[in-house]
Protein backbone atom coordinates (compact mmCIF):
# COMPACT_ATOMS: atom_id res chain seq x y z
CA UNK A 1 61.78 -47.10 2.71
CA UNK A 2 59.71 -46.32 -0.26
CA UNK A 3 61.07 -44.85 -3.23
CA UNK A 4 61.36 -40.88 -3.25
CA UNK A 5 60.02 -40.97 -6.59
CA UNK A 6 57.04 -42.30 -5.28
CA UNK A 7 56.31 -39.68 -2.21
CA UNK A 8 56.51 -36.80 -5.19
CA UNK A 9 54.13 -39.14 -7.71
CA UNK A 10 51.68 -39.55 -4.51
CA UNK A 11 51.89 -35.65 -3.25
CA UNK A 12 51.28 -34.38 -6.59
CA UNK A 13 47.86 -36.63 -6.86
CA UNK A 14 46.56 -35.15 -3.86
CA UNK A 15 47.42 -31.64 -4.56
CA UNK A 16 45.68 -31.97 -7.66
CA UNK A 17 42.59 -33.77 -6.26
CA UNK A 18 42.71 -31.08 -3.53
CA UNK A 19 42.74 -28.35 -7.06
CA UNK A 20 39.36 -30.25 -8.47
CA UNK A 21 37.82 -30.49 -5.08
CA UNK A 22 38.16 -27.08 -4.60
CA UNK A 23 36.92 -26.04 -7.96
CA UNK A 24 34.19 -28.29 -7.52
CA UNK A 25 33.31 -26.63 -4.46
CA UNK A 26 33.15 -23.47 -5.64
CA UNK A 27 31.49 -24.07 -8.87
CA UNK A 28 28.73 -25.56 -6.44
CA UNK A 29 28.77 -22.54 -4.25
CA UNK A 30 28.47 -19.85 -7.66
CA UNK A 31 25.61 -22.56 -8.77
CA UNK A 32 23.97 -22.21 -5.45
CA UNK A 33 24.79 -18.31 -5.36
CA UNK A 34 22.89 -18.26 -8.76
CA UNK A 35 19.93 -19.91 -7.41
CA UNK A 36 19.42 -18.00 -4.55
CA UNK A 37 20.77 -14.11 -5.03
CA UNK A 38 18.24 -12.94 -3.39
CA UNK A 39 19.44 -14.67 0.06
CA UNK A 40 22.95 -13.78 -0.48
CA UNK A 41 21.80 -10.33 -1.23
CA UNK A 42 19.71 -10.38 1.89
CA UNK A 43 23.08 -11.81 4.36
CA UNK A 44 25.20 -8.84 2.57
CA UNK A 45 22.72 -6.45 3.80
CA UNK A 46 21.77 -7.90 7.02
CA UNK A 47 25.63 -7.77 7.61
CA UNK A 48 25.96 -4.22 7.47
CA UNK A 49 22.55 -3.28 8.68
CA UNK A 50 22.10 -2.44 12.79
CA UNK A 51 18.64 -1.96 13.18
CA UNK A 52 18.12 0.43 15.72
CA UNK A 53 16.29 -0.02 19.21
CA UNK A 54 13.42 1.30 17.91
CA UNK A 55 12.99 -0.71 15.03
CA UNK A 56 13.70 -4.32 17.01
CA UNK A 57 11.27 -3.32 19.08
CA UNK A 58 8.39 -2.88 16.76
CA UNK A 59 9.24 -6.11 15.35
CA UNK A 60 8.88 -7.67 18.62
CA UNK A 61 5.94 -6.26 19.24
CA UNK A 62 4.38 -7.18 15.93
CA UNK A 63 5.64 -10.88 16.91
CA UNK A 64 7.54 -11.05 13.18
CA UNK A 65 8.72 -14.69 12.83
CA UNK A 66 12.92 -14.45 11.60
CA UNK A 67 11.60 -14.81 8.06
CA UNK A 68 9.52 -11.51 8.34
CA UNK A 69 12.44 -9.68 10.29
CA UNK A 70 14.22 -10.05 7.61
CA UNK A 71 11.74 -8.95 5.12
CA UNK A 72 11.69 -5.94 7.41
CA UNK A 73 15.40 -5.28 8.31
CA UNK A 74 16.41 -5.16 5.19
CA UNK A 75 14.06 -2.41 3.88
CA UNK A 76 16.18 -0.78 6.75
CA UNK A 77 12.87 0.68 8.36
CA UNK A 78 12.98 4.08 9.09
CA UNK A 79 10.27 6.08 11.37
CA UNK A 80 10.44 9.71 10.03
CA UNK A 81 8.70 13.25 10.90
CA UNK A 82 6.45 14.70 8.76
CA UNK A 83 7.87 16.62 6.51
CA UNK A 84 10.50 13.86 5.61
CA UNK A 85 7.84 11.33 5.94
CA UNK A 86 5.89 13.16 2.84
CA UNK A 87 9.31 13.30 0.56
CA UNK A 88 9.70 9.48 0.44
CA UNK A 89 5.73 8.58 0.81
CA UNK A 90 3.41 11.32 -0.90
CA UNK A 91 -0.12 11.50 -0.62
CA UNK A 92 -1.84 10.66 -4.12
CA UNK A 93 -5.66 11.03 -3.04
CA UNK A 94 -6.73 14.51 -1.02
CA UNK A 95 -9.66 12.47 0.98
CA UNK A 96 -7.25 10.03 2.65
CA UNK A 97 -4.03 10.42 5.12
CA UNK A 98 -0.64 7.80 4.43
CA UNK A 99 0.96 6.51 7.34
CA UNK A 100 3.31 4.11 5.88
CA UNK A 101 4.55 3.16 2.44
CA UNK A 102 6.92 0.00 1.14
CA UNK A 103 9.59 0.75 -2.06
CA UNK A 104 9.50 -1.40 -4.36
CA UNK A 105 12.49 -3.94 -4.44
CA UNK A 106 13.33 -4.04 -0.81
CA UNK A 107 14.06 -0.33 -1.67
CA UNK A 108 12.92 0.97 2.13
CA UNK A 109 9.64 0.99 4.33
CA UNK A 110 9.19 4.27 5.63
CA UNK A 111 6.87 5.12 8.74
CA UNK A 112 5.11 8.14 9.69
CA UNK A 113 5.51 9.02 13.34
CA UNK A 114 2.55 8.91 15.03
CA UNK A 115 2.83 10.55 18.41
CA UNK A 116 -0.80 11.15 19.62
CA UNK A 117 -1.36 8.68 22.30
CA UNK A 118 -4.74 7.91 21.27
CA UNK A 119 -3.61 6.05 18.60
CA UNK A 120 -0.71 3.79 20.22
CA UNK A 121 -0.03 1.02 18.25
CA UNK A 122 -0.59 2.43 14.79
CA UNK A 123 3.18 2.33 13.82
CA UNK A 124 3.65 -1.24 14.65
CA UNK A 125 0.62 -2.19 12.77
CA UNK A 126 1.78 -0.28 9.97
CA UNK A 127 4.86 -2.00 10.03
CA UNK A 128 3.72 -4.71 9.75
CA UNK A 129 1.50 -3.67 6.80
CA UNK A 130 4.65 -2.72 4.89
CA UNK A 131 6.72 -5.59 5.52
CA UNK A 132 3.87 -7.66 3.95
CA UNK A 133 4.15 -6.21 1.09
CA UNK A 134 7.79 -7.16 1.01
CA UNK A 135 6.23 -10.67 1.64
CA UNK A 136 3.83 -10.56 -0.96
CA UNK A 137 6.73 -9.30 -3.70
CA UNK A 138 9.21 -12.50 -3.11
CA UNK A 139 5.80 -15.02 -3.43
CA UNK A 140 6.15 -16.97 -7.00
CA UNK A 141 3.36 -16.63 -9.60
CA UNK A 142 2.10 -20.19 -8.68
CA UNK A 143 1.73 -18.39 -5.24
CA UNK A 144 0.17 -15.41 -5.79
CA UNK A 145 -2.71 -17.05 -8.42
CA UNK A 146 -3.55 -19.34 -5.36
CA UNK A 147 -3.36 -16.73 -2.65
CA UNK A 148 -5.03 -14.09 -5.01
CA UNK A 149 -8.21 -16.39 -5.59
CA UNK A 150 -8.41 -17.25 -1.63
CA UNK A 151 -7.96 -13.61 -0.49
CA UNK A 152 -10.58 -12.73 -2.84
CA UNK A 153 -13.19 -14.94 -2.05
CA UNK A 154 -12.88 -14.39 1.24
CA UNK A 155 -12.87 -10.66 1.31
CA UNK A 156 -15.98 -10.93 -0.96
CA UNK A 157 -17.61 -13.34 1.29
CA UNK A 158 -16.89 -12.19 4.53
CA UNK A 159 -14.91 -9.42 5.17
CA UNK A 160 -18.23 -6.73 5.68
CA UNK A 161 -16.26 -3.76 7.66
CA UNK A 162 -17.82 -0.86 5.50
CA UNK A 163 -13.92 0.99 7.03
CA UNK A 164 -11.94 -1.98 4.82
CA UNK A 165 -14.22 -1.71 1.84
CA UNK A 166 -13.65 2.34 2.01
CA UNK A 167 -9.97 1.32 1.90
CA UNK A 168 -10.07 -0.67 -0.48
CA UNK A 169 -11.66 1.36 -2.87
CA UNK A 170 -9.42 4.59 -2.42
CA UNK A 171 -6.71 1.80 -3.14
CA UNK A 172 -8.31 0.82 -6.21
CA UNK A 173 -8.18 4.89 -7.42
CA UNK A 174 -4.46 5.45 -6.04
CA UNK A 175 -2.76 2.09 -7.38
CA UNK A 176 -5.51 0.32 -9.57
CA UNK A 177 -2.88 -2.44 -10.24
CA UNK A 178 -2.45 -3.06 -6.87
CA UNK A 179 -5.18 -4.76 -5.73
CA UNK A 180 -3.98 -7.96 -4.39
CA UNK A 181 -0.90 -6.43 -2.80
CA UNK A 182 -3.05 -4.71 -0.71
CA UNK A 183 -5.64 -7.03 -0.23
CA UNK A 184 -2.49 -9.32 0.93
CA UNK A 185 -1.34 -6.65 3.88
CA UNK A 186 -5.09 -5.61 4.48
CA UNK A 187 -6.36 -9.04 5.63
CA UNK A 188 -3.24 -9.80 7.51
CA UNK A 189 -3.14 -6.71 10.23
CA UNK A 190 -6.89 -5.74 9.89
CA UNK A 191 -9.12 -8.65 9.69
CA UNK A 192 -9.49 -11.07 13.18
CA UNK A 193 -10.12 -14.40 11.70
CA UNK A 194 -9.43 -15.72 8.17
CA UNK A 195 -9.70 -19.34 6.61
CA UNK A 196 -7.70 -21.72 7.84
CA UNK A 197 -6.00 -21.50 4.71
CA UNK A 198 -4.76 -17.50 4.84
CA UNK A 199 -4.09 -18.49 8.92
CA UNK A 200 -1.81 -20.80 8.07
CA UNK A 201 0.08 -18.82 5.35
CA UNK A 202 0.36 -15.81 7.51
CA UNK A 203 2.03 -17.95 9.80
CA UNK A 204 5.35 -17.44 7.91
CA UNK A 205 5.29 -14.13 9.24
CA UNK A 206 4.10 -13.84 12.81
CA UNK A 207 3.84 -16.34 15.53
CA UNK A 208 0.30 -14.54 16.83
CA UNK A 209 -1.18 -12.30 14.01
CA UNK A 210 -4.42 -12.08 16.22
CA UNK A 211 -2.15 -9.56 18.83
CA UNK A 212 -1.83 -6.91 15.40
CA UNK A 213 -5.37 -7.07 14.83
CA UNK A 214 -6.53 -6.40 18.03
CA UNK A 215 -4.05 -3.34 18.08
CA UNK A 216 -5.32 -2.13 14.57
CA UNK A 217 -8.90 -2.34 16.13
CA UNK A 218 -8.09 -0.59 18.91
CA UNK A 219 -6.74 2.78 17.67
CA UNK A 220 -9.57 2.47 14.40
CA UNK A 221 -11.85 2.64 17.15
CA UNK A 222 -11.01 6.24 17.95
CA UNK A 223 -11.96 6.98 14.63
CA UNK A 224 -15.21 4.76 14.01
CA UNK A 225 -16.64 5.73 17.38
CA UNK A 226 -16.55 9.09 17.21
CA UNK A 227 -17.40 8.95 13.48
CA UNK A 228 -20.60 6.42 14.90
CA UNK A 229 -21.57 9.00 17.36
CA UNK A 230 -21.11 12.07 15.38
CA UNK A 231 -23.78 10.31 12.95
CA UNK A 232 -26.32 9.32 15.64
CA UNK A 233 -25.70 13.14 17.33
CA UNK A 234 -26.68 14.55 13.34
CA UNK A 235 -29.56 12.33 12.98
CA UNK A 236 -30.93 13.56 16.55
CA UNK A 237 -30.02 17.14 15.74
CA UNK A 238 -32.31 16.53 12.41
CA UNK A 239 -34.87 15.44 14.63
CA UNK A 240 -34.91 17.88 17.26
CA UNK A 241 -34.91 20.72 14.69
CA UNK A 242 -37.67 19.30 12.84
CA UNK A 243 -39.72 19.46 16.17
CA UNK A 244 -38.47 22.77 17.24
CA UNK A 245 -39.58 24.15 13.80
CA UNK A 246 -42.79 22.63 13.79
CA UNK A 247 -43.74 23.79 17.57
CA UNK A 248 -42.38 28.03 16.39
CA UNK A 249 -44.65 26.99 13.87
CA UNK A 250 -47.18 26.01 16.31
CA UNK A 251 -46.88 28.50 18.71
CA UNK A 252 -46.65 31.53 15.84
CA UNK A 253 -50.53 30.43 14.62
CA UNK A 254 -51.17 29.95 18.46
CA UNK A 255 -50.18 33.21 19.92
CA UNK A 256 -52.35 34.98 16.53
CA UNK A 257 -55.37 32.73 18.14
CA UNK A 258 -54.94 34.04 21.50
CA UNK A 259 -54.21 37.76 20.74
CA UNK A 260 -57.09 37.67 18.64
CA UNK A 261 -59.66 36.15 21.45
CA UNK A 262 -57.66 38.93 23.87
CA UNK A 263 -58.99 41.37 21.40
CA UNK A 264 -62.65 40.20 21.26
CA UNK A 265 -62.64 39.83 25.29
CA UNK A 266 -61.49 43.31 25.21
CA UNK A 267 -64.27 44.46 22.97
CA UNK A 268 -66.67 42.98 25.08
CA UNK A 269 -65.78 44.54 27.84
CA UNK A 270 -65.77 48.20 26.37
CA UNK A 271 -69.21 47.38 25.33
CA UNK A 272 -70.02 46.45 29.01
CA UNK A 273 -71.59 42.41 28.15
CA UNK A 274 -69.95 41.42 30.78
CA UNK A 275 -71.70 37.78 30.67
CA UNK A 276 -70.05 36.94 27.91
CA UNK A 277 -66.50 38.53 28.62
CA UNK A 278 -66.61 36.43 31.77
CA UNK A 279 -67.32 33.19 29.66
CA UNK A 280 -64.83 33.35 27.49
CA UNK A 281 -61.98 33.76 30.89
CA UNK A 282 -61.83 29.87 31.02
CA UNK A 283 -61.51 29.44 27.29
CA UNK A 284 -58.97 32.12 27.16
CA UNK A 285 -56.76 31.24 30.67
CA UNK A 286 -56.67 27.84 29.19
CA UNK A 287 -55.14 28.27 25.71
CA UNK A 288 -52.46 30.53 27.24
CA UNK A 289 -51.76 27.81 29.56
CA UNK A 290 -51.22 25.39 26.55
CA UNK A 291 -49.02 27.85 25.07
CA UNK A 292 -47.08 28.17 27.88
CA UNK A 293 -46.47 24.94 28.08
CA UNK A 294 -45.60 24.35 24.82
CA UNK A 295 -43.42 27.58 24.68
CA UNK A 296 -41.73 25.82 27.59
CA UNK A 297 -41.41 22.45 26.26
CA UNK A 298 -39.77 24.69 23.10
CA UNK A 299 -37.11 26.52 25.11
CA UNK A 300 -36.19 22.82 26.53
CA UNK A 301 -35.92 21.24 22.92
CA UNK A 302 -33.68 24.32 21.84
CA UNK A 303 -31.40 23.84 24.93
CA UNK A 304 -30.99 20.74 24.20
CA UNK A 305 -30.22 21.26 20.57
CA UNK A 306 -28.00 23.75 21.74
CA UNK A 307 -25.78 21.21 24.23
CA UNK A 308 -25.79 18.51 21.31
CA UNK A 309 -24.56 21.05 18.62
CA UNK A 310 -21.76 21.38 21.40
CA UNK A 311 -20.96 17.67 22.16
CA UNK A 312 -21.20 16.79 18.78
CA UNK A 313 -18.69 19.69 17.58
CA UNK A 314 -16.31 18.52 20.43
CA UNK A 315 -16.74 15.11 18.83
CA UNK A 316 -15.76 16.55 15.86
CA UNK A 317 -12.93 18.94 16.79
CA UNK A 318 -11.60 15.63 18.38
CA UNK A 319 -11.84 13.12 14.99
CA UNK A 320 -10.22 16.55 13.21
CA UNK A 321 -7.22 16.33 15.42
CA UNK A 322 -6.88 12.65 14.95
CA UNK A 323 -6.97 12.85 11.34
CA UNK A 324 -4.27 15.93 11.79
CA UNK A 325 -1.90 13.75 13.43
CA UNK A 326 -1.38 11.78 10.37
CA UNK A 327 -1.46 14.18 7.76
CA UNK A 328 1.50 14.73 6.29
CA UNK A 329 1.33 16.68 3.55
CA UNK A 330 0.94 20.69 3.75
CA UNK A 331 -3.10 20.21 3.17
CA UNK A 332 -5.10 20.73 5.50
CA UNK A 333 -6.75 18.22 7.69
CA UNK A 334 -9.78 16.56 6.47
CA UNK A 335 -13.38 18.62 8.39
CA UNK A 336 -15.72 16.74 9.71
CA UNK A 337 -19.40 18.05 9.05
């Protein structure tokens, strides 16, 4: 049997190598904590967070990739009412409605909820919107001077929606240093097809992008058809008008013409010449006739004024209520002409 001297020598070396392993260890793991706070401040959130049905099932739908759910979970999403909605997102610009807005710092993304059923969809697109933005904030500098060139020159290029370019410019008055941000959400959940280069970044964020696009298209459609139609019904009503005018113009001159021949028939006949009073019947039977006709064709054109003024103010009543459903400030809703 070995000495017991030499059991204590050997159980002391291994405690001690167990001391330096340890410290090792955990020197590594504050190293690696140092490197990457913003995961380990991610996992302390995520641990505490419980995102409600609601909110796991807009990510679903948006098809957010684990990367982008946890962009999104731990802004701890939160879809609010109005009035709360317009305390943590405020309205900056009178001519256009907020629906969404991202804090800073993974500081919240707060959603505005939309309950008309005409425009189903909008809060998962918006969503996803936001949690771009979250995206766009953790991309290095080497990232975003690539990504900013590429976006750019594409949007330039190709991107000819006059809706996006309307966007983008009321973005450019409300946060004029945020151009690329936006850009970065816009082309993401608004534009269908993008180089293969922006395809494949988005990728780190949703497994079929295509799905959100097609959404976002399909409620802006409520607004761009109506808006589309309300424009073709004004440039009709323009026309009609100007026809209606000129035919009351017409028919004013006409109906002098015709009172005055009625007067010279009459005059004739007081003075008993009845050869000419007769051969001036035709002449007169047949400009009332035109007249009639005309004041006929006149009544139709002002009917049918009257029925477009009608459509196109339902058309209009319709966009207002849209628009209504996502303001949320105490301003009235934007009017229509």
């Amino acid at each position: 049997m070995p000495p017991k001297t030499n059991s204590v020598f050997n159980l002391a070396a291994v405690f001690k190598s167990l001391v330096v392993m340890i410290m090792a260890m955990v020197a590594v793991s504050v190293v690696w904590m140092l490197f990457n706070l913003t995961t380990v401040r991610d996992w302390i959130i995520l641990a505490g967070y419980n995102p409600p049905k609601s909110i796991i099932a807009i990510a679903n739908e948006d098809q957010m990739t684990p990367y982008a759910k946890t962009l999104f979970y731990v802004n701890r999403p939160a879809i609010l009412g109005k009035s709360q909605f317009a305390q943590q997102c405020p309205n900056r610009l009178e001519q256009s409605y907020v629906i969404g807005c991202y804090h800073g710092g993974d500081n919240g993304i707060f959603l505005l909820d939309v309950t008309d059923p005409r425009l189903n969809g909008i809060i998962p697109v918006t969503a996803a919107y936001e949690m771009l933005h979250a995206g766009y904030a953790r991309l290095s500098v080497v990232q975003r001077t690539s990504l900013d060139a590429s976006m750019w020159a594409y949007y330039e290029k190709y991107v000819s929606s006059p809706e996006i370019h309307q966007q983008m410019a009321s973005y450019a008055k409300t946060e004029p240093g945020a151009k690329y941000d936006e850009l970065y959400s816009v082309l993401g959940t608004e534009v269908m097809n993008l180089s293969p280069q922006l395809e494949r970044h988005y990728k780190l964020y949703f497994t079929n992008r295509q799905t959100i696009v097609k959404t976002y298209l399909g409620y802006e459609a409520e607004f761009t058809q109506r808006q589309q139609q309300i424009a073709s019904d004004d440039l009709q009503l323009n026309n009609l008008k100007y026809q209606i005018t000129a035919d009351q113009t017409k028919l004013t001159s006409w109906q002098v013409f015709i009172n005055t021949q009625a007067g010279q028939m009459k005059a004739l006949l007081n003075s008993g010449d009845y050869n000419a009073y007769n051969s001036l019947i035709p002449v007169y039977n047949n400009q009332v006739n035109a007249y009639n006709q005309l004041l006929a064709q006149t009544k139709s054109l002002i009917t049918q004024y009257n029925n477009l003024v009608n459509t196109r103010n339902s058309l209009a009543l319709e966009e207002q209520q849209l628009v209504q459903s996502l303001n949320s400030s105490s301003l009235p809703a934007l009017t229509t002409k």
